[in-house]
C-alpha atoms as a PDB file:
ATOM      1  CA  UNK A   1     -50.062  51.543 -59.970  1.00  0.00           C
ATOM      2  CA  UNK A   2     -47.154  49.929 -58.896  1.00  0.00           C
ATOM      3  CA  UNK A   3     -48.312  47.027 -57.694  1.00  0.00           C
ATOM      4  CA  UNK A   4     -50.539  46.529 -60.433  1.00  0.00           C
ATOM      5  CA  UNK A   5     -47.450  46.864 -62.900  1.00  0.00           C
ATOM      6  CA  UNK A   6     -45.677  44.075 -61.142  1.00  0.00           C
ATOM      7  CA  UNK A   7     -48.412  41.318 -61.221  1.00  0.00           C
ATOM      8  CA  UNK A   8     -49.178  41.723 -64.695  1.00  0.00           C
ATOM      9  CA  UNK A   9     -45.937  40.370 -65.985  1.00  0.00           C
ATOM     10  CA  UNK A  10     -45.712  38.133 -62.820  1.00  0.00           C
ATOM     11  CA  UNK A  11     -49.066  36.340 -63.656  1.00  0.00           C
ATOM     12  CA  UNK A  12     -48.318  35.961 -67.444  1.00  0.00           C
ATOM     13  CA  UNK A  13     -44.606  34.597 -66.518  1.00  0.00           C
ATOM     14  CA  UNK A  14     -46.432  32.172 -64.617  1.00  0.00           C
ATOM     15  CA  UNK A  15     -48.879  31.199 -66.816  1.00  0.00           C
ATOM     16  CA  UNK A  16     -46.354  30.779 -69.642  1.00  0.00           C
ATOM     17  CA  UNK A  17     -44.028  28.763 -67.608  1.00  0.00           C
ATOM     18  CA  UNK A  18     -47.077  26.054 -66.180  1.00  0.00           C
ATOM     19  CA  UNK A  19     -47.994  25.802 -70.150  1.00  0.00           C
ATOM     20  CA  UNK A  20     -44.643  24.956 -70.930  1.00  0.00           C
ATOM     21  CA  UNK A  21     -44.366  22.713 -68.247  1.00  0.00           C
ATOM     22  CA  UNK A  22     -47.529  20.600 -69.478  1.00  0.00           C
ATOM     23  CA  UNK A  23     -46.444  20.770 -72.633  1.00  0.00           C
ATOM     24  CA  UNK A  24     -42.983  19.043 -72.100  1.00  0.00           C
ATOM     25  CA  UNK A  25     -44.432  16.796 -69.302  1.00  0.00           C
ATOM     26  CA  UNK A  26     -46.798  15.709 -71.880  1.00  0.00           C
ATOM     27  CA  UNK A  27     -44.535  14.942 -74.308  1.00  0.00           C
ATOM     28  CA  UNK A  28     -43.376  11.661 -73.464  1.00  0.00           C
ATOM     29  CA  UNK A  29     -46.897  10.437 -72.429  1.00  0.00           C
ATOM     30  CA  UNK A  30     -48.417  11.512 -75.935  1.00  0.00           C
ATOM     31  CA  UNK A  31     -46.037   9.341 -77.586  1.00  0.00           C
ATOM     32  CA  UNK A  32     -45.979   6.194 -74.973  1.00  0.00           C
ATOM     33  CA  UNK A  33     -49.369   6.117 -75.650  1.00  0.00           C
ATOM     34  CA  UNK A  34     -49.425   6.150 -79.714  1.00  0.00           C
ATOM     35  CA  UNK A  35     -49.931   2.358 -80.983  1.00  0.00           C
ATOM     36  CA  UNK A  36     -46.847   0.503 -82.643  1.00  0.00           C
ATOM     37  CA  UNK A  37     -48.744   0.521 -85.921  1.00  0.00           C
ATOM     38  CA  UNK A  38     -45.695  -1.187 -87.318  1.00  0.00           C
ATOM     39  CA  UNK A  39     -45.103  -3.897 -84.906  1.00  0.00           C
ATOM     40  CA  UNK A  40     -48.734  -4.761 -84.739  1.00  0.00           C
ATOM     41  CA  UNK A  41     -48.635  -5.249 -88.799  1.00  0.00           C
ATOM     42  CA  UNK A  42     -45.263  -7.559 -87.977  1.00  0.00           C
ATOM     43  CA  UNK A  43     -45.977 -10.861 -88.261  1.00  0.00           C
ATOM     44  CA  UNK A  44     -44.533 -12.802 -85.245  1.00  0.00           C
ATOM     45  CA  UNK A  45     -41.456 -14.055 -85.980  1.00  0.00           C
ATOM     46  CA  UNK A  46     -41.010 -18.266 -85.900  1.00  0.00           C
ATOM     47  CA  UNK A  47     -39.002 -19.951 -83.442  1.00  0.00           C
ATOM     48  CA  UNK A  48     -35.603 -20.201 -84.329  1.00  0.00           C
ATOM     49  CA  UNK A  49     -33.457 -23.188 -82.936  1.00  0.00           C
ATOM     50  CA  UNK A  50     -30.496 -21.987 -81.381  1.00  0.00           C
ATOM     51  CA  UNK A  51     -27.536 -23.319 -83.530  1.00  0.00           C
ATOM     52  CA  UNK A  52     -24.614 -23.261 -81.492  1.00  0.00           C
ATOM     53  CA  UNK A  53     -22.147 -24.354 -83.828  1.00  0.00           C
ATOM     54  CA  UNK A  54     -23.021 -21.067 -85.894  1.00  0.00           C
ATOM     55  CA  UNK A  55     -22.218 -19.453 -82.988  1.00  0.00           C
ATOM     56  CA  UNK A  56     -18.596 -21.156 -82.571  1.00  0.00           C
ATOM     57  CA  UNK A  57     -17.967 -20.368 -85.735  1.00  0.00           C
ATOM     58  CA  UNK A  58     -19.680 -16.720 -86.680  1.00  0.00           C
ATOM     59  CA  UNK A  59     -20.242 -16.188 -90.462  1.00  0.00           C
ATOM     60  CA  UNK A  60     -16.973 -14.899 -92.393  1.00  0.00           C
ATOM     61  CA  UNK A  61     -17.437 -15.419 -95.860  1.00  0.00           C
ATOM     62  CA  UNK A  62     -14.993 -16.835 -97.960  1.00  0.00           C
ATOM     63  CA  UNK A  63     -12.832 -14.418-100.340  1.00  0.00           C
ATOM     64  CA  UNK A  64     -14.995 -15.273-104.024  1.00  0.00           C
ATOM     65  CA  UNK A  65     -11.550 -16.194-105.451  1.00  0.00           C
ATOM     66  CA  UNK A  66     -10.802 -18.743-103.039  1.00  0.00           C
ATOM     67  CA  UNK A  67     -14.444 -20.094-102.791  1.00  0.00           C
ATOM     68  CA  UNK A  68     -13.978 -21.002-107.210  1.00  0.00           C
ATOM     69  CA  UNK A  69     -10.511 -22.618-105.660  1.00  0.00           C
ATOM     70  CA  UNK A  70     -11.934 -24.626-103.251  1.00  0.00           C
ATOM     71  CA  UNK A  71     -14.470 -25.697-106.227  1.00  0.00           C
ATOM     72  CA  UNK A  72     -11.438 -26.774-108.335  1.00  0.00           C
ATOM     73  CA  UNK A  73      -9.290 -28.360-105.489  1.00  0.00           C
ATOM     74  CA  UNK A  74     -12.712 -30.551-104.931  1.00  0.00           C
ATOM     75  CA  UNK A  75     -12.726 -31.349-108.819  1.00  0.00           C
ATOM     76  CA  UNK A  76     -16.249 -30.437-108.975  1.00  0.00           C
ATOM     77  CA  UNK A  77     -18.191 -31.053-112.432  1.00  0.00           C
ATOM     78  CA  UNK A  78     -22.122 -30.522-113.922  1.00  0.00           C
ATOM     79  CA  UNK A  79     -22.234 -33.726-112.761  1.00  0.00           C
ATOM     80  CA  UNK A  80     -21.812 -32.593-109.060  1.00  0.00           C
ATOM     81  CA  UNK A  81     -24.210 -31.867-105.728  1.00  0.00           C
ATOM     82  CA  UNK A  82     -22.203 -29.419-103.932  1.00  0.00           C
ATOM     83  CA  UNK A  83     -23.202 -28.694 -99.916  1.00  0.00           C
ATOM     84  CA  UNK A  84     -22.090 -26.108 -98.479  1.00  0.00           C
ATOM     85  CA  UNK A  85     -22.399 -26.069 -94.223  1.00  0.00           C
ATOM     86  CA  UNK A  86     -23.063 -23.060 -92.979  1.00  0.00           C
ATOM     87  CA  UNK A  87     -23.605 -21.006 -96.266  1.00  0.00           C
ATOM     88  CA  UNK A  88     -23.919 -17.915 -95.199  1.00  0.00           C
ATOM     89  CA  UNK A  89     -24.021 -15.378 -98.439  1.00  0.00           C
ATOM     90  CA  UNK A  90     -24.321 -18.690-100.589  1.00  0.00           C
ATOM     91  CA  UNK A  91     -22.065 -17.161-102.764  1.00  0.00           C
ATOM     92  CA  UNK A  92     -19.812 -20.878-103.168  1.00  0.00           C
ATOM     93  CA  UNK A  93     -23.462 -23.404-104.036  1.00  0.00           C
ATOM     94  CA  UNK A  94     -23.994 -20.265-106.333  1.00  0.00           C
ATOM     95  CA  UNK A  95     -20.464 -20.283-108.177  1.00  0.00           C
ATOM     96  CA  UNK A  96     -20.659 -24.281-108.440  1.00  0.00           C
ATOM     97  CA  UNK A  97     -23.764 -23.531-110.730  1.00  0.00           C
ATOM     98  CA  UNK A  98     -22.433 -20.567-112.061  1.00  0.00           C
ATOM     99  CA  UNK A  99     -18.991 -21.655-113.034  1.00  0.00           C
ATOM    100  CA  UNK A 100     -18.763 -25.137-112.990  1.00  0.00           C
ATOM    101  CA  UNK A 101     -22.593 -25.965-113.837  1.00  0.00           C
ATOM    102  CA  UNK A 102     -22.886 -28.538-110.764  1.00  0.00           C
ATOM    103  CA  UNK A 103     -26.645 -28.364-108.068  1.00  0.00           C
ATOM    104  CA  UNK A 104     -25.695 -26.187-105.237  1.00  0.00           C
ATOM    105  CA  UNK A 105     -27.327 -26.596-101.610  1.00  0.00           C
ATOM    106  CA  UNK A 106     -26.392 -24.197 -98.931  1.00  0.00           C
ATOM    107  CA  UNK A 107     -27.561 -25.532 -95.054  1.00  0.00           C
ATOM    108  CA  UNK A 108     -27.532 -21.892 -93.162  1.00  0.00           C
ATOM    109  CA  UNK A 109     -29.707 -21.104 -89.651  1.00  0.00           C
ATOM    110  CA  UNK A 110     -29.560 -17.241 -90.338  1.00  0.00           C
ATOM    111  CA  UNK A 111     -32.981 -16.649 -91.633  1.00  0.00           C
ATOM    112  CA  UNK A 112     -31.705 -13.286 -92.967  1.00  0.00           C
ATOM    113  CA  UNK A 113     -28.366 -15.076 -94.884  1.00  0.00           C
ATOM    114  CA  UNK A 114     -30.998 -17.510 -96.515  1.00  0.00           C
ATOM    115  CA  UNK A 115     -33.478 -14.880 -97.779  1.00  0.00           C
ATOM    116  CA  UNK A 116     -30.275 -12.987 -99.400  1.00  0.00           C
ATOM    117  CA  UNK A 117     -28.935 -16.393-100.672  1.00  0.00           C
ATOM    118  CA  UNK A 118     -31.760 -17.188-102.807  1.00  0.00           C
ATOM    119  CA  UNK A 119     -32.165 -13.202-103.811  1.00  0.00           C
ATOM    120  CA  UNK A 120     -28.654 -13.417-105.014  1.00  0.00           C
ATOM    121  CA  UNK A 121     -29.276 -17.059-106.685  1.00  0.00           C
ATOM    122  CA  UNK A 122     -32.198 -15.316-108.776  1.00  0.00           C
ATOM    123  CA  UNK A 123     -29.803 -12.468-109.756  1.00  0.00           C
ATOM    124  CA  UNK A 124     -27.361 -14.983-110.741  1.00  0.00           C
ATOM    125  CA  UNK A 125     -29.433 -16.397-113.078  1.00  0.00           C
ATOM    126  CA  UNK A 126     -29.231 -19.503-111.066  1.00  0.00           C
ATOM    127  CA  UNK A 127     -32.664 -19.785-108.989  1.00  0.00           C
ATOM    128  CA  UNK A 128     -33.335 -23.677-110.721  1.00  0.00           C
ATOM    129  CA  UNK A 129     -29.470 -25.256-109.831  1.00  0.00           C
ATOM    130  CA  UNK A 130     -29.644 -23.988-106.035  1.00  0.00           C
ATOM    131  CA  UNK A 131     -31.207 -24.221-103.130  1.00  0.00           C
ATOM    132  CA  UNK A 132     -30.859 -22.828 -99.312  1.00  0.00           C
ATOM    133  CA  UNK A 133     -31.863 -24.559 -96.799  1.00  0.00           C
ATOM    134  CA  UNK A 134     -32.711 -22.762 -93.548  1.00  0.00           C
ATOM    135  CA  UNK A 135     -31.375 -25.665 -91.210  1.00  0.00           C
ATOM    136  CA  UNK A 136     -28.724 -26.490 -88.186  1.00  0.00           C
ATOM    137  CA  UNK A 137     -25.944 -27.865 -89.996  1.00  0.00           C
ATOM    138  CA  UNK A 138     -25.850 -30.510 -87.653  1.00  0.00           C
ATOM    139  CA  UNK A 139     -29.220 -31.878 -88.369  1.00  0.00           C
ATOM    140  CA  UNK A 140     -28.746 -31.571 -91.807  1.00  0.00           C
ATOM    141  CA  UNK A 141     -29.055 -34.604 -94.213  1.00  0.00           C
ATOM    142  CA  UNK A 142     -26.106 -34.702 -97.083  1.00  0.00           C
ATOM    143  CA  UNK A 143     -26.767 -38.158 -98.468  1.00  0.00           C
ATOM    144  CA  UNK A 144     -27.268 -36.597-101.842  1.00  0.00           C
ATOM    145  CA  UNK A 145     -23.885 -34.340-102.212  1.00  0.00           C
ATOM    146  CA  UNK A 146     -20.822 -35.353-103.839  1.00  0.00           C
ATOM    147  CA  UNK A 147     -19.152 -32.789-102.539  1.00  0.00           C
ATOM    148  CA  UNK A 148     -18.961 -30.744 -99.004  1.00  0.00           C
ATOM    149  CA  UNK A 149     -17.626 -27.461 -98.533  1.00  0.00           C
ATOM    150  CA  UNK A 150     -16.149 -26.244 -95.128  1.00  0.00           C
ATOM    151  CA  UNK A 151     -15.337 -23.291 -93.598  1.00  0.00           C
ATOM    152  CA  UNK A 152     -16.171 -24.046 -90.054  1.00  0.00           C
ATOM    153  CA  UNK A 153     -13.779 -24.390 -86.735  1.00  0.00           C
ATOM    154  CA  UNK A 154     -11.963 -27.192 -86.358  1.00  0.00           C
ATOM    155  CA  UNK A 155     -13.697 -28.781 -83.750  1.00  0.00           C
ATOM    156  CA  UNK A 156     -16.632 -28.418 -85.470  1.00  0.00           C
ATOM    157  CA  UNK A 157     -15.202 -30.187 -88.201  1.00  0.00           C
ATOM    158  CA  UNK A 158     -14.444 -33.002 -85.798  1.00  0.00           C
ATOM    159  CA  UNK A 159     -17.295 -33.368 -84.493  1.00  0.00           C
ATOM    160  CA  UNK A 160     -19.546 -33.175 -88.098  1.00  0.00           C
ATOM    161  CA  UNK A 161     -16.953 -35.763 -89.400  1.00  0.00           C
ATOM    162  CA  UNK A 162     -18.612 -38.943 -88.293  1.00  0.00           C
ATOM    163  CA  UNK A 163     -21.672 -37.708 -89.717  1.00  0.00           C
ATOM    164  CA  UNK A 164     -20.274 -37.025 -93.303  1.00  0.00           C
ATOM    165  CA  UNK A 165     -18.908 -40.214 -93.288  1.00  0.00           C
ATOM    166  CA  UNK A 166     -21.867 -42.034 -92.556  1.00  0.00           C
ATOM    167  CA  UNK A 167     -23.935 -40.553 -95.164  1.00  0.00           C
ATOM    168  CA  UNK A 168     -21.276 -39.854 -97.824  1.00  0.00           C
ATOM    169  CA  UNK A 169     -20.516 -42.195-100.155  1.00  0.00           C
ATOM    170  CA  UNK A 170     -17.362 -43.637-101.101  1.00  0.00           C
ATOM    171  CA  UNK A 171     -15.594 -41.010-103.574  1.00  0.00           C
ATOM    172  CA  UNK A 172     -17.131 -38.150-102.535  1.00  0.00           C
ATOM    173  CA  UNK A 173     -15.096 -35.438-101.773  1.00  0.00           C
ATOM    174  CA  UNK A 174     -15.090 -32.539 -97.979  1.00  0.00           C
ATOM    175  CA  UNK A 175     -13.154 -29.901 -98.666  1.00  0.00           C
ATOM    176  CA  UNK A 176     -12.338 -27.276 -96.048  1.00  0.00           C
ATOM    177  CA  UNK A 177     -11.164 -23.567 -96.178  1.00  0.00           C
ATOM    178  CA  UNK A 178      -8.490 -23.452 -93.420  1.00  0.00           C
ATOM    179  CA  UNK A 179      -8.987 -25.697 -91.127  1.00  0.00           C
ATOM    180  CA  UNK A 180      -8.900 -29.469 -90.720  1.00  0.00           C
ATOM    181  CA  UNK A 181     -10.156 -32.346 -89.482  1.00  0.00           C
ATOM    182  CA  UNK A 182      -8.505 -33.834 -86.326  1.00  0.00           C
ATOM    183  CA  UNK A 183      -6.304 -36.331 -86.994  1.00  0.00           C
ATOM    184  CA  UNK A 184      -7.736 -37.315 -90.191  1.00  0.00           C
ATOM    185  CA  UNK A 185      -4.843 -36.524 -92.554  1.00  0.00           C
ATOM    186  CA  UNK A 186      -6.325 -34.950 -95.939  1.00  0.00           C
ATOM    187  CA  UNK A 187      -5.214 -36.367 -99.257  1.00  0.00           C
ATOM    188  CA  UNK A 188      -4.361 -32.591-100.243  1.00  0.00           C
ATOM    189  CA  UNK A 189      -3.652 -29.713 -98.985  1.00  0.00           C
ATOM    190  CA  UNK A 190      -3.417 -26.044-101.012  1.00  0.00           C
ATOM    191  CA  UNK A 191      -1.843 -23.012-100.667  1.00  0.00           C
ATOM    192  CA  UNK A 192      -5.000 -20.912-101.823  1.00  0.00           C
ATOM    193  CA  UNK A 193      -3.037 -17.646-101.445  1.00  0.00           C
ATOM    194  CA  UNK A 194      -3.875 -14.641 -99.613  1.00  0.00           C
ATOM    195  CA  UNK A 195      -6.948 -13.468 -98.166  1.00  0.00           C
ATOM    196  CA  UNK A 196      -8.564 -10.994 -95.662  1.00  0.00           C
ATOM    197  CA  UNK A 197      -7.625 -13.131 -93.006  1.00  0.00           C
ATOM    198  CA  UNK A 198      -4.177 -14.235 -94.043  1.00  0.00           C
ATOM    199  CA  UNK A 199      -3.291 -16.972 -96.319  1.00  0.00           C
ATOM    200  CA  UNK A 200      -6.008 -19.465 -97.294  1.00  0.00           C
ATOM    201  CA  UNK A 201      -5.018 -23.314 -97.021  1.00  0.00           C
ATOM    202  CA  UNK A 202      -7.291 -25.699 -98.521  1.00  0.00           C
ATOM    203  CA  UNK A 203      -7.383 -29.154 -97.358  1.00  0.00           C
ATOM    204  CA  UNK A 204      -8.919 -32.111 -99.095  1.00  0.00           C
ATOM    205  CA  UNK A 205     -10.626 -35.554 -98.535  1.00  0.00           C
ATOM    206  CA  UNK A 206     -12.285 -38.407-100.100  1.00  0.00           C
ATOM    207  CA  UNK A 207     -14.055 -40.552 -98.282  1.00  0.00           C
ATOM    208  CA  UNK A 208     -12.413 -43.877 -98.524  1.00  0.00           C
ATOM    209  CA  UNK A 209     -14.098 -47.408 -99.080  1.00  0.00           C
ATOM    210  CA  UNK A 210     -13.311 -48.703 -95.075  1.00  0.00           C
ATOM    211  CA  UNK A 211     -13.407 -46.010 -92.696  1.00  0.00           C
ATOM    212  CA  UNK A 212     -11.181 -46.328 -90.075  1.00  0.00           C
ATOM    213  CA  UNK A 213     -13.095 -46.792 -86.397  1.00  0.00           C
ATOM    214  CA  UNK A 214     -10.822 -43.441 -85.198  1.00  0.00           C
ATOM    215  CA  UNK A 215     -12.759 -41.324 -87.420  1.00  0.00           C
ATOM    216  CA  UNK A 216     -16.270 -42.282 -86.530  1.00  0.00           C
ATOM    217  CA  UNK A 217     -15.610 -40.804 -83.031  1.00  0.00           C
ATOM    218  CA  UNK A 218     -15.122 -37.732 -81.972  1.00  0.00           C
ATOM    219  CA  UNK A 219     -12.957 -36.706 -78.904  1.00  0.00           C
ATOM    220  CA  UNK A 220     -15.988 -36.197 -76.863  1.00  0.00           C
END
């Protein structure tokens, strides 16, 4: 009798701690094996062009206040084709239709900034002056804006300069949220105020009638 009250609870122990054993074992296997419904319903994502000037210069956007400054330093008007490189939110193509009633094109490689550029541009009311373009800045054309909007490091801006003045035309106007453009000396340059990075200094150009040789190269 004694021995048979000793196996009894020895035998179930066992049994109880095997099952539990399977059943945590088995855990992990249950779910490897469970299909991804939701990454076989993804579509595969496109190939996205590595940008790396968006990665010199990661997206920051620009206080709103300052952005309608940078509008007003650059004089813009209805009359107007504001680009912005490097968009990001598109919040300053969308205030130059908002506010000032000019076309607004934002040039952005985040897929994700683009998407919630137009969203916003719809919410704005302002869907039919705007448009994103999902796009290195780089091999972006701008022969049809009047007006450029920066807010890019300055070597960037050194090395895009050659470019804008190529297409540009004589008149219109690059206009740059702190930083400048080499050794090209800007015809203004605005105390903007504070912002969450400081103070904000504006700097304008207008592309002149002879460009200088100097400023079609780069220091590269």
């Amino acid at each position: 009798m004694t021995l048979t009250r000793l196996r009894r609870p020895t035998i179930l122990a066992h049994l109880l701690l095997i099952g539990g054993l399977l059943v945590v074992l088995g855990a992990p296997g249950n779910v490897l094996a469970q299909p991804d419904s939701t990454q076989e319903d993804s579509p595969t994502p496109s190939p996205v062009t590595v940008d790396t000037s968006q990665k010199d210069a990661p997206f920051v956007a620009t206080d709103r206040r300052v952005a309608r400054r940078m509008l007003e330093v650059a004089g813009v008007t209805p009359d107007d084709v504001v680009y912005d490189l490097g968009s990001g939110d598109g919040r300053i193509p969308i205030i130059a239709a908002q506010e000032f009633g000019a076309r607004g094109v934002g040039i952005e490689i985040d897929p994700d900034l683009v998407a919630q550029s137009r969203s916003q541009a719809r919410a704005a009311g302002v869907a039919d002056q705007v448009e994103f373009r999902r796009k290195d800045l780089f091999d972006a054309d701008v022969r049809d804006a009047t007006v450029v909007a920066l807010y890019l490091w300055p070597e960037i801006n050194v090395k895009l300069r050659p470019k804008l003045l190529r297409q540009l035309d004589p008149g219109d106007r690059i206009v740059s949220h702190d930083f400048r453009m080499g050794d090209w000396e800007p015809d203004r340059t605005v105390d903007a105020g504070k912002d969450k990075t400081g103070r904000a200094t504006l700097y304008l150009w207008t592309v002149p009638e002879e460009i200088p040789d100097h400023l079609l190269r780069t220091d590269d």
